[in-house]
PDB file of N, CA and C in Angstrom:
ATOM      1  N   UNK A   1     129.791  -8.857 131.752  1.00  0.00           N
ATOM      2  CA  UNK A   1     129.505 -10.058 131.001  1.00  0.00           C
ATOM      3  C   UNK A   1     129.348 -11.240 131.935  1.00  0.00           C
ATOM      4  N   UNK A   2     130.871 -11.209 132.713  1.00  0.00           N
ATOM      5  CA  UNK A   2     130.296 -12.858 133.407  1.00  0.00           C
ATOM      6  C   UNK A   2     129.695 -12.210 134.901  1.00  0.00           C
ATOM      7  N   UNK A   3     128.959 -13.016 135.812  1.00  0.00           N
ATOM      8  CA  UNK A   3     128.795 -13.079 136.989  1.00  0.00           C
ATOM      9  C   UNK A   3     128.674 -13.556 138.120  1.00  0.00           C
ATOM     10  N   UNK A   4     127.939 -13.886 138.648  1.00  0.00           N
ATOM     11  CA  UNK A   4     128.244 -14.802 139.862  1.00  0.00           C
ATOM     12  C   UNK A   4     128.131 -16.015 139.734  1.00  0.00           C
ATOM     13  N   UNK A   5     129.254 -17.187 139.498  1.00  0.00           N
ATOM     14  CA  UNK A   5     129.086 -18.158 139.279  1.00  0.00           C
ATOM     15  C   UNK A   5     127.887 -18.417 140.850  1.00  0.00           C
ATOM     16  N   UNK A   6     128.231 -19.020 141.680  1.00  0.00           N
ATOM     17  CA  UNK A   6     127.024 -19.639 142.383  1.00  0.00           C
ATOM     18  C   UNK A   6     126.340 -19.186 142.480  1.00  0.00           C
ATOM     19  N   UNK A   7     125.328 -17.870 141.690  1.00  0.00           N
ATOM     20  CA  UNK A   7     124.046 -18.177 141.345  1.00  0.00           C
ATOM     21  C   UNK A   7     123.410 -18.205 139.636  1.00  0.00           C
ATOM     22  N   UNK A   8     124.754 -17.709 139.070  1.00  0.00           N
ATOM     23  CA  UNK A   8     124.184 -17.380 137.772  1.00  0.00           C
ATOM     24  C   UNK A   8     123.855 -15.942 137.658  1.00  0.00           C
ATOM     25  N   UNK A   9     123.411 -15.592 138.380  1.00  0.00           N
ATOM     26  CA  UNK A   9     123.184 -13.869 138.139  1.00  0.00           C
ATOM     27  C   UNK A   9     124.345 -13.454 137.660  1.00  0.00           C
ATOM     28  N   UNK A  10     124.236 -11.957 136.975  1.00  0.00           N
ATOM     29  CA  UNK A  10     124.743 -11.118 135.925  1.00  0.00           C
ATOM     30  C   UNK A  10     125.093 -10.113 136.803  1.00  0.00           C
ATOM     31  N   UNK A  11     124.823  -9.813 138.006  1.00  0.00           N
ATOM     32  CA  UNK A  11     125.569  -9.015 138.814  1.00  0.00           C
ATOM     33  C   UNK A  11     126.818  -9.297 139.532  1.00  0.00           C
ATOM     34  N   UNK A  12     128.027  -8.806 139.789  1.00  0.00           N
ATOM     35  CA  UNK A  12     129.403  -8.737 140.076  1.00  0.00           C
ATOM     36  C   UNK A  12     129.362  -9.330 141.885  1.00  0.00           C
ATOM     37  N   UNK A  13     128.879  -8.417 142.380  1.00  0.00           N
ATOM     38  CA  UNK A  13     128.803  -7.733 143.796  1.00  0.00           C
ATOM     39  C   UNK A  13     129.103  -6.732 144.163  1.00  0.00           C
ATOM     40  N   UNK A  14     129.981  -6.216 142.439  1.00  0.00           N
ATOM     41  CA  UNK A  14     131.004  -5.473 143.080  1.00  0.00           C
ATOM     42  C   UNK A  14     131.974  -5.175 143.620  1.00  0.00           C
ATOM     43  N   UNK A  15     132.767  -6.133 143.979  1.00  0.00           N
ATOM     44  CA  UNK A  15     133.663  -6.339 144.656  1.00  0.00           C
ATOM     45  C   UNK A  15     135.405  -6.695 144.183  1.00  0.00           C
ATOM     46  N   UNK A  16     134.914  -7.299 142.846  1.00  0.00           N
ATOM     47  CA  UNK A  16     136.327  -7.622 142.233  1.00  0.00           C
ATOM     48  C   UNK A  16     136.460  -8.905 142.451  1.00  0.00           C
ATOM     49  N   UNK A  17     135.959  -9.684 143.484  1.00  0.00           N
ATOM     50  CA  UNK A  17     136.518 -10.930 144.180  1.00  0.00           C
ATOM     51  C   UNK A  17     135.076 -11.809 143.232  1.00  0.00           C
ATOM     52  N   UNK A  18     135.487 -12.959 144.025  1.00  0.00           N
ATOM     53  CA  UNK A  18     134.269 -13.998 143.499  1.00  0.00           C
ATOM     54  C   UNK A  18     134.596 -15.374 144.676  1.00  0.00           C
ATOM     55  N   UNK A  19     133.878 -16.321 144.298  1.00  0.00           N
ATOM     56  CA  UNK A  19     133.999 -17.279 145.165  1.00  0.00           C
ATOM     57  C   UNK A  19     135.222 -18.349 145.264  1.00  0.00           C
ATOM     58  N   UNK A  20     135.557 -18.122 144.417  1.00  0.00           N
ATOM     59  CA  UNK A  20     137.049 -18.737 144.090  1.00  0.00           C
ATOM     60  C   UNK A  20     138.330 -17.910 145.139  1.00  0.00           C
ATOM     61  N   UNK A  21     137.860 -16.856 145.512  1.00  0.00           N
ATOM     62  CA  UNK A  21     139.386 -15.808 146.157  1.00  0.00           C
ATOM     63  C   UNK A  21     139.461 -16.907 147.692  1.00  0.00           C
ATOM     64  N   UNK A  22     140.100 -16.061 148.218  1.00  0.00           N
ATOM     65  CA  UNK A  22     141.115 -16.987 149.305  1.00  0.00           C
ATOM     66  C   UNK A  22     140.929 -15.781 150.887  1.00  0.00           C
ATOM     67  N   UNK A  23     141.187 -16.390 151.801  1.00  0.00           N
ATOM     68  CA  UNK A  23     141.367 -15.370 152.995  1.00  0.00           C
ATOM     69  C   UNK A  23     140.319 -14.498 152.942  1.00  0.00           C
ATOM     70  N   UNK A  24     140.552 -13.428 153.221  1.00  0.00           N
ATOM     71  CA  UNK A  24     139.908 -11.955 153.791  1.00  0.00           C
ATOM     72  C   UNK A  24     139.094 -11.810 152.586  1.00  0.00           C
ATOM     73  N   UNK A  25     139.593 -11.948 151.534  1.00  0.00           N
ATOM     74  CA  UNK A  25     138.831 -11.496 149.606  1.00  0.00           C
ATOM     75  C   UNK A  25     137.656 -12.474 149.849  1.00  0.00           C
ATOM     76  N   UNK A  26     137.437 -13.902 150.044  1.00  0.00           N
ATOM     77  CA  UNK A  26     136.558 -14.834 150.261  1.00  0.00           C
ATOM     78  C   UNK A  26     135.501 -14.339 151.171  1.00  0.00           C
ATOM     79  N   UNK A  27     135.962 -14.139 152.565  1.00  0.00           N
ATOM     80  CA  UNK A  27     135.134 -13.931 153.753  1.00  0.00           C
ATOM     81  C   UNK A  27     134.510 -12.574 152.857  1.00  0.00           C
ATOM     82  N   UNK A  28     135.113 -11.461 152.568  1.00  0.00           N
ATOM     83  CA  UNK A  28     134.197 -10.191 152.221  1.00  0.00           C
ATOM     84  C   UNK A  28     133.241 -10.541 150.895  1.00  0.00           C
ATOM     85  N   UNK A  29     133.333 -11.348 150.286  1.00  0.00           N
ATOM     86  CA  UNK A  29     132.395 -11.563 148.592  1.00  0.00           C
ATOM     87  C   UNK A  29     131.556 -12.219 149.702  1.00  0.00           C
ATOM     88  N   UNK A  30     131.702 -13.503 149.901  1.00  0.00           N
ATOM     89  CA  UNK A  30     130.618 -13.957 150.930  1.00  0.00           C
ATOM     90  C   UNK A  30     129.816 -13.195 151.643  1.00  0.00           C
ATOM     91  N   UNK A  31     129.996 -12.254 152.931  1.00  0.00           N
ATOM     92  CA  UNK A  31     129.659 -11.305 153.811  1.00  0.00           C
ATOM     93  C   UNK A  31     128.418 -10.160 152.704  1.00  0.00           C
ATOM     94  N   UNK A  32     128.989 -10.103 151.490  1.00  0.00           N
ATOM     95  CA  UNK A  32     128.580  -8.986 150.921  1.00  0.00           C
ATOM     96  C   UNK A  32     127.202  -9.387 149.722  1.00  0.00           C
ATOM     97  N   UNK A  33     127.854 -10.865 149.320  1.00  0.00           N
ATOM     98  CA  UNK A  33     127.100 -11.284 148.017  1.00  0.00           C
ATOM     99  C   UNK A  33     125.441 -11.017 147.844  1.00  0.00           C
ATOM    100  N   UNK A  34     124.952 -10.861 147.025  1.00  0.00           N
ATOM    101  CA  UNK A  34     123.695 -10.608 147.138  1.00  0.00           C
ATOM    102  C   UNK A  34     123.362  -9.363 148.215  1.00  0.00           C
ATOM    103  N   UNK A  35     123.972  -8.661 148.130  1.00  0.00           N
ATOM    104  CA  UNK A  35     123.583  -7.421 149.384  1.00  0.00           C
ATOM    105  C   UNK A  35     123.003  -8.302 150.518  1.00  0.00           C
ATOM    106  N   UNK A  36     123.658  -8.899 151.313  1.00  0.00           N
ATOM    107  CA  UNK A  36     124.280  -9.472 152.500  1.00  0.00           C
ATOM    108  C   UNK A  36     123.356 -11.208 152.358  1.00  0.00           C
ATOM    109  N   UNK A  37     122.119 -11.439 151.169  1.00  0.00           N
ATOM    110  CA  UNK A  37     121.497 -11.826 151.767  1.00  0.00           C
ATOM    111  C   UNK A  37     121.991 -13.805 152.248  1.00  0.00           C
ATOM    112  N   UNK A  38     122.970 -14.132 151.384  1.00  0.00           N
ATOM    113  CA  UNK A  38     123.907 -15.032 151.606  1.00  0.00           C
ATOM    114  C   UNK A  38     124.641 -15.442 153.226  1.00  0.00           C
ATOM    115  N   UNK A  39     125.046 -14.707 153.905  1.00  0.00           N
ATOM    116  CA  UNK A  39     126.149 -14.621 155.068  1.00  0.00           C
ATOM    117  C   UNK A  39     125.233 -15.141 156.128  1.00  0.00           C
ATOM    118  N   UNK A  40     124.256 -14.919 156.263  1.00  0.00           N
ATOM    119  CA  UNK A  40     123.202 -15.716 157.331  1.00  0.00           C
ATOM    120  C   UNK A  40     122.386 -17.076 156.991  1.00  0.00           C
ATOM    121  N   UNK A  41     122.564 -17.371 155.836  1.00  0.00           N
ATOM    122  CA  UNK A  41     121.679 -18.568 155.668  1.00  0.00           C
ATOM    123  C   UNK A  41     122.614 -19.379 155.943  1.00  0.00           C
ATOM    124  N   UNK A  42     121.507 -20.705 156.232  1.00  0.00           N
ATOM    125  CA  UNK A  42     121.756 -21.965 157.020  1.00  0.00           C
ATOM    126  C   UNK A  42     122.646 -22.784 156.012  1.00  0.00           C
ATOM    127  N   UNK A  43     123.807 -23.762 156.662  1.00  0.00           N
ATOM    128  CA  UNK A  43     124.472 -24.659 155.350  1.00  0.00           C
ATOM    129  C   UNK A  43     124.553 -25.790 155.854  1.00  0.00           C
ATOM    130  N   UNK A  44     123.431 -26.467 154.899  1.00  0.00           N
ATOM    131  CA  UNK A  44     123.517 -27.718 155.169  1.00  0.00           C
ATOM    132  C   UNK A  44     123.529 -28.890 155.822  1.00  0.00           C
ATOM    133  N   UNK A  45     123.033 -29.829 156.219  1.00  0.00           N
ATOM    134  CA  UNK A  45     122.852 -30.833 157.380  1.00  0.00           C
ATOM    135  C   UNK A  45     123.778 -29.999 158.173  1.00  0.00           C
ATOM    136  N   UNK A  46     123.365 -28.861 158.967  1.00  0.00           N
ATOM    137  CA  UNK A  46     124.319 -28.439 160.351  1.00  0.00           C
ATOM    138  C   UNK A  46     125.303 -27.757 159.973  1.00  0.00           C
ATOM    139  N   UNK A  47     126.104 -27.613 158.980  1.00  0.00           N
ATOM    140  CA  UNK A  47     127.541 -26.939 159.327  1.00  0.00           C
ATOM    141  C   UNK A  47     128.107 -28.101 159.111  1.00  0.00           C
ATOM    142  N   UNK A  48     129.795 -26.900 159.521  1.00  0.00           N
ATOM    143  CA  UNK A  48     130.454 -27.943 159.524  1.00  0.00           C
ATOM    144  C   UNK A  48     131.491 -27.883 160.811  1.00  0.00           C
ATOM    145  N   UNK A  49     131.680 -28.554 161.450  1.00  0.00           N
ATOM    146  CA  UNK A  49     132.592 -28.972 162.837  1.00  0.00           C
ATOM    147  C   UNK A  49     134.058 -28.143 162.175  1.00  0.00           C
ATOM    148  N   UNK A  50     134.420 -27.488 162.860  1.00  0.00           N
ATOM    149  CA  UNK A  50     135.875 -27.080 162.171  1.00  0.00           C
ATOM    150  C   UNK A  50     136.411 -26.506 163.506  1.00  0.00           C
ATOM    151  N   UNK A  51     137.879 -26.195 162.910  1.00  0.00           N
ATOM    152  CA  UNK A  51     139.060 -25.177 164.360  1.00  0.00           C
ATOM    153  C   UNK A  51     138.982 -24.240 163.946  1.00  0.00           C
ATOM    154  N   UNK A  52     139.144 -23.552 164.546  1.00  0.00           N
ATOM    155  CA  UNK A  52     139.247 -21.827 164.667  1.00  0.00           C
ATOM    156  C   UNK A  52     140.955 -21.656 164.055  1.00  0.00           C
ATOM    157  N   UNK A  53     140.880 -20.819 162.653  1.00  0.00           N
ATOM    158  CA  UNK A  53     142.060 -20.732 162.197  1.00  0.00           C
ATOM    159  C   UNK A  53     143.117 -19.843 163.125  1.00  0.00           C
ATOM    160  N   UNK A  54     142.057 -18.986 164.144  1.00  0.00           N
ATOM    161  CA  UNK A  54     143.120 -18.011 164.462  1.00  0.00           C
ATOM    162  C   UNK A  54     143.478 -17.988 165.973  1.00  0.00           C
ATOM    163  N   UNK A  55     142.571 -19.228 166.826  1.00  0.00           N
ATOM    164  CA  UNK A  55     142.706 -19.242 168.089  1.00  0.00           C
ATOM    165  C   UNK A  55     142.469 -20.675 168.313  1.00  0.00           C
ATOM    166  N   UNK A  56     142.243 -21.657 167.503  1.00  0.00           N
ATOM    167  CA  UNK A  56     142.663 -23.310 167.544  1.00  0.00           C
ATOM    168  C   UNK A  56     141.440 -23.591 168.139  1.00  0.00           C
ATOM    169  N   UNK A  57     140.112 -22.913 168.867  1.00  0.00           N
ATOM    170  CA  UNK A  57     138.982 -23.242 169.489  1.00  0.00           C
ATOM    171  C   UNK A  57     138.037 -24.175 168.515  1.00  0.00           C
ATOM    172  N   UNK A  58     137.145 -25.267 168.691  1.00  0.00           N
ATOM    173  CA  UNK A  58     136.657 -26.235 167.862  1.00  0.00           C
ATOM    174  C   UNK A  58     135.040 -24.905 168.060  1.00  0.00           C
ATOM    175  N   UNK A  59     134.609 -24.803 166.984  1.00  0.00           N
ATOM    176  CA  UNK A  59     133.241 -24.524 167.045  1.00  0.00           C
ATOM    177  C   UNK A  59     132.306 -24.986 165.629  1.00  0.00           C
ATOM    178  N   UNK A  60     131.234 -25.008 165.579  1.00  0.00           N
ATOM    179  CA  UNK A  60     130.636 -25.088 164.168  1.00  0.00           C
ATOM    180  C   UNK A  60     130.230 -24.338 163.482  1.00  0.00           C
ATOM    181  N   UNK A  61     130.225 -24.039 162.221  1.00  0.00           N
ATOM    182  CA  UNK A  61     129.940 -22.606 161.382  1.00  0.00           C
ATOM    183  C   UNK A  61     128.443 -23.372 160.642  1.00  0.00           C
ATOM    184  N   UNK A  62     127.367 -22.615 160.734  1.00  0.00           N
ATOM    185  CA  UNK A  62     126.079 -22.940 160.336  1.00  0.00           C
ATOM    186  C   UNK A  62     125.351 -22.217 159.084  1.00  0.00           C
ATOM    187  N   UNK A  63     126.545 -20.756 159.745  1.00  0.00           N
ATOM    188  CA  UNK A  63     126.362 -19.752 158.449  1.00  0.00           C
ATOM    189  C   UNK A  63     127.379 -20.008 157.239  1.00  0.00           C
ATOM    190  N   UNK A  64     127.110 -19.623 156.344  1.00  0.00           N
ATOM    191  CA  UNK A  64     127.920 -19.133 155.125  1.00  0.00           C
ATOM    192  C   UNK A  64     129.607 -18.225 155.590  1.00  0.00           C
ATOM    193  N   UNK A  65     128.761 -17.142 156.826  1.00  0.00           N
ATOM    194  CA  UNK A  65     129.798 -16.536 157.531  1.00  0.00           C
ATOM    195  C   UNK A  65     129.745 -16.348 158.822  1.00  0.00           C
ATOM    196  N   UNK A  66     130.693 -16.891 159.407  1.00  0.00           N
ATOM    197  CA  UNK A  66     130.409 -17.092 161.130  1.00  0.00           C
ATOM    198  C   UNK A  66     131.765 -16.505 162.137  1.00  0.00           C
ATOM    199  N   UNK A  67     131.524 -16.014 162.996  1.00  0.00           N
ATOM    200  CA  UNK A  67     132.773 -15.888 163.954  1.00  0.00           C
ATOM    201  C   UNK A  67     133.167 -17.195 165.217  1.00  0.00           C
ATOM    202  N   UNK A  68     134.084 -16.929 165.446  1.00  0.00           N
ATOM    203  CA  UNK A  68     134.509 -18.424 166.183  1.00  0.00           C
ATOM    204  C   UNK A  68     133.974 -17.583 167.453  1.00  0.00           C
ATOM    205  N   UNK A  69     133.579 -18.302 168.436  1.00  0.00           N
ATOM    206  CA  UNK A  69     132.771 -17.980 169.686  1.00  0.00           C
ATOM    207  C   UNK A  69     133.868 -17.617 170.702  1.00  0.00           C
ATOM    208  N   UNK A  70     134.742 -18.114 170.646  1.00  0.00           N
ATOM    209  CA  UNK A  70     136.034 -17.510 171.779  1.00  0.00           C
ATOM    210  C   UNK A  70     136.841 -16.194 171.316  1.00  0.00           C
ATOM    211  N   UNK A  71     137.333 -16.320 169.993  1.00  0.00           N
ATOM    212  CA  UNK A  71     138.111 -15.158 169.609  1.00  0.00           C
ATOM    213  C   UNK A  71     137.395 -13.777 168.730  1.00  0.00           C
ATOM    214  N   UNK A  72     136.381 -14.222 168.488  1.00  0.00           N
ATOM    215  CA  UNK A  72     135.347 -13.564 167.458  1.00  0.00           C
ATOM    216  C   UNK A  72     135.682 -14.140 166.120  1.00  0.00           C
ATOM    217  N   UNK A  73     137.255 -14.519 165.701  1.00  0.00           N
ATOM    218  CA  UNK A  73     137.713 -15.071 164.222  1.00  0.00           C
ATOM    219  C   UNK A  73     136.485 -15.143 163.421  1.00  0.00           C
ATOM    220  N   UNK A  74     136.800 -14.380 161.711  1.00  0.00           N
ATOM    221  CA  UNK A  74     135.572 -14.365 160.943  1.00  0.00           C
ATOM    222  C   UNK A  74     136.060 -15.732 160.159  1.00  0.00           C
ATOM    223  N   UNK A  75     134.960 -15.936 159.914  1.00  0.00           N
ATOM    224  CA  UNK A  75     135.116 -17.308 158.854  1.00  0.00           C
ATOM    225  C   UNK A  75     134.419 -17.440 157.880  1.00  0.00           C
ATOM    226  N   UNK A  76     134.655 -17.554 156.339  1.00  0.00           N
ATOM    227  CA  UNK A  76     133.206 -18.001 155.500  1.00  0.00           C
ATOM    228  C   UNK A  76     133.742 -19.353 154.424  1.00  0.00           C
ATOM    229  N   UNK A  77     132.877 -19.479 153.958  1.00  0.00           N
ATOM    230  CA  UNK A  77     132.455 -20.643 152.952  1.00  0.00           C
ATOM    231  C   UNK A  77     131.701 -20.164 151.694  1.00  0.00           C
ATOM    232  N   UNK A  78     131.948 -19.824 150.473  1.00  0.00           N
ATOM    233  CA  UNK A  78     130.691 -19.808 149.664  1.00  0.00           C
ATOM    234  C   UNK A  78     129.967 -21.145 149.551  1.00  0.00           C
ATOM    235  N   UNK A  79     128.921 -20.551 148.850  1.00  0.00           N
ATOM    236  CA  UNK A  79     127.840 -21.892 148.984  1.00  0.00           C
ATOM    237  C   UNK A  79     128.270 -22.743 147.507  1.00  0.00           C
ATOM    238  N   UNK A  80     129.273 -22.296 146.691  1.00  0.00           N
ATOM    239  CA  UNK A  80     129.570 -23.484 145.856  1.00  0.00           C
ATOM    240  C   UNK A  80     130.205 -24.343 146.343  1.00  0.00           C
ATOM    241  N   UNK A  81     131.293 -24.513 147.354  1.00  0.00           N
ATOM    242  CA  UNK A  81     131.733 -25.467 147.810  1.00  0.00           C
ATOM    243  C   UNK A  81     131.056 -26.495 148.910  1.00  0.00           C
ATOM    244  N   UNK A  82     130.931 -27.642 148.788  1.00  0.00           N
ATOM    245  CA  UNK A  82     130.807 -28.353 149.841  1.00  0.00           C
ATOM    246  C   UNK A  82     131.740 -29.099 150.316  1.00  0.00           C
ATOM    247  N   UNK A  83     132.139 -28.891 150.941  1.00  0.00           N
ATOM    248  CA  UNK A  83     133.256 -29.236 152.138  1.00  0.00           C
ATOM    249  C   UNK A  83     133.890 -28.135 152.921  1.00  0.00           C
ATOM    250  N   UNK A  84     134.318 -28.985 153.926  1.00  0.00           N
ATOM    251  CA  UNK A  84     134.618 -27.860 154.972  1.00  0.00           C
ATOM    252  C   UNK A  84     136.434 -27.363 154.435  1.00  0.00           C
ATOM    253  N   UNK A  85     137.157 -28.186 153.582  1.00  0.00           N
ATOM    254  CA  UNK A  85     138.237 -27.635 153.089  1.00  0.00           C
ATOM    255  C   UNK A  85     138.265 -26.156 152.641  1.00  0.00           C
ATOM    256  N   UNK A  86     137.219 -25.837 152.200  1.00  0.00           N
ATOM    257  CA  UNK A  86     137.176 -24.619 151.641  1.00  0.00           C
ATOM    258  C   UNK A  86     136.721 -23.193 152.416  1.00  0.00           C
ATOM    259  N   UNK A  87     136.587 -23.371 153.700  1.00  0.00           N
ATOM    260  CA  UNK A  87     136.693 -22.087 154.470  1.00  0.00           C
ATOM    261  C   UNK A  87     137.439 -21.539 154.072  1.00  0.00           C
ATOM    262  N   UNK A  88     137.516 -20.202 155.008  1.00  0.00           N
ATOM    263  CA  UNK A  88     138.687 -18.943 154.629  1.00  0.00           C
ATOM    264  C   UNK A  88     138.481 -18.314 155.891  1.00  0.00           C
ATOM    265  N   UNK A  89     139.896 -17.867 156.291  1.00  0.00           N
ATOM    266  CA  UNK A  89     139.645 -17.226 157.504  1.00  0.00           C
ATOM    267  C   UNK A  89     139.926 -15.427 157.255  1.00  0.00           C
ATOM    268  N   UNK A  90     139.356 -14.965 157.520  1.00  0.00           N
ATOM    269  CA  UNK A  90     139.569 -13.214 157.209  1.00  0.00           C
ATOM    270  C   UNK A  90     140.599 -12.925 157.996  1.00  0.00           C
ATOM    271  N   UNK A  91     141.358 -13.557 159.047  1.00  0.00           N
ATOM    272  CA  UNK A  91     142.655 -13.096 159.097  1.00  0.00           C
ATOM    273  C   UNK A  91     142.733 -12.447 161.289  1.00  0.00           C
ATOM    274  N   UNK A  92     143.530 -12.426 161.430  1.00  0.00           N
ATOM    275  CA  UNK A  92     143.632 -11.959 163.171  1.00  0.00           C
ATOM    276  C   UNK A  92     142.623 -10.340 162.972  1.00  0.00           C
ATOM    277  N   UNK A  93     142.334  -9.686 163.673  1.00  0.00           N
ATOM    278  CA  UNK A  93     141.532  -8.388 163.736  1.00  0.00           C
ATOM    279  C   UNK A  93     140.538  -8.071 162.982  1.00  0.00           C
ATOM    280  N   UNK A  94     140.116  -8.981 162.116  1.00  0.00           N
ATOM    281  CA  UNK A  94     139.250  -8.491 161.264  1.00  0.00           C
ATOM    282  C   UNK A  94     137.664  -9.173 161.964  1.00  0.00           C
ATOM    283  N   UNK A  95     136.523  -7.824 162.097  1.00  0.00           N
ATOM    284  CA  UNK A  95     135.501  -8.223 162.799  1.00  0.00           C
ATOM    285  C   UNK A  95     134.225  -8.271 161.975  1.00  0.00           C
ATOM    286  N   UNK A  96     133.392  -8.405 162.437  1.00  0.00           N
ATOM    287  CA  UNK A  96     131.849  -7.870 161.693  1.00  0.00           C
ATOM    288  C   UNK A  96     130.838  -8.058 162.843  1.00  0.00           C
ATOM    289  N   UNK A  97     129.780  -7.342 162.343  1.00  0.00           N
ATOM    290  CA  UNK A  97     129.163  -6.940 162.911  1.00  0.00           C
ATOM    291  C   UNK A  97     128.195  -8.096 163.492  1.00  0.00           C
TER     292      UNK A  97
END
């Protein structure tokens, strides 16, 4: 019945999660949404300037889902939020490709 709030589509992902989850649940709906096609597009005047939750390094995330350049740290944002408050960090060891 319901589905993806940020696009309106009637498909799940599948996943159980949605854009609202937190941590690791966030980074994977993101990573996955739309059969991946979300996790690489561009956000917004640039990104956003942020720290690396899991190694304190300053880098900018441009994607939806990005790794921090020193530690690899995954990071995402769905695209309903704007602001950088709403990252999520997937947590120490967790990688992608």
């Amino acid at each position: 019945m319901s589905g993806c709030p940020s696009c309106g589509s009637t498909d799940k992902h599948g996943s159980g999660t949605g854009p609202f989850s937190t941590g690791r649940e966030l980074v994977e709906f993101v990573y996955n949404a739309h059969e991946g096609a979300v996790r690489d597009q561009l956000i917004e005047d640039g990104g956003y300037e942020i720290t690396c939750q899991g190694c304190n390094a300053a880098f900018t995330l441009i994607t939806f889902v990005g790794k921090c350049p020193e530690c690899g740290g995954v990071h995402a944002i769905a695209p309903i939020h704007k602001s950088a408050e709403h990252i999520q960090f997937a947590g120490k060891g967790v990688v992608i490709d």
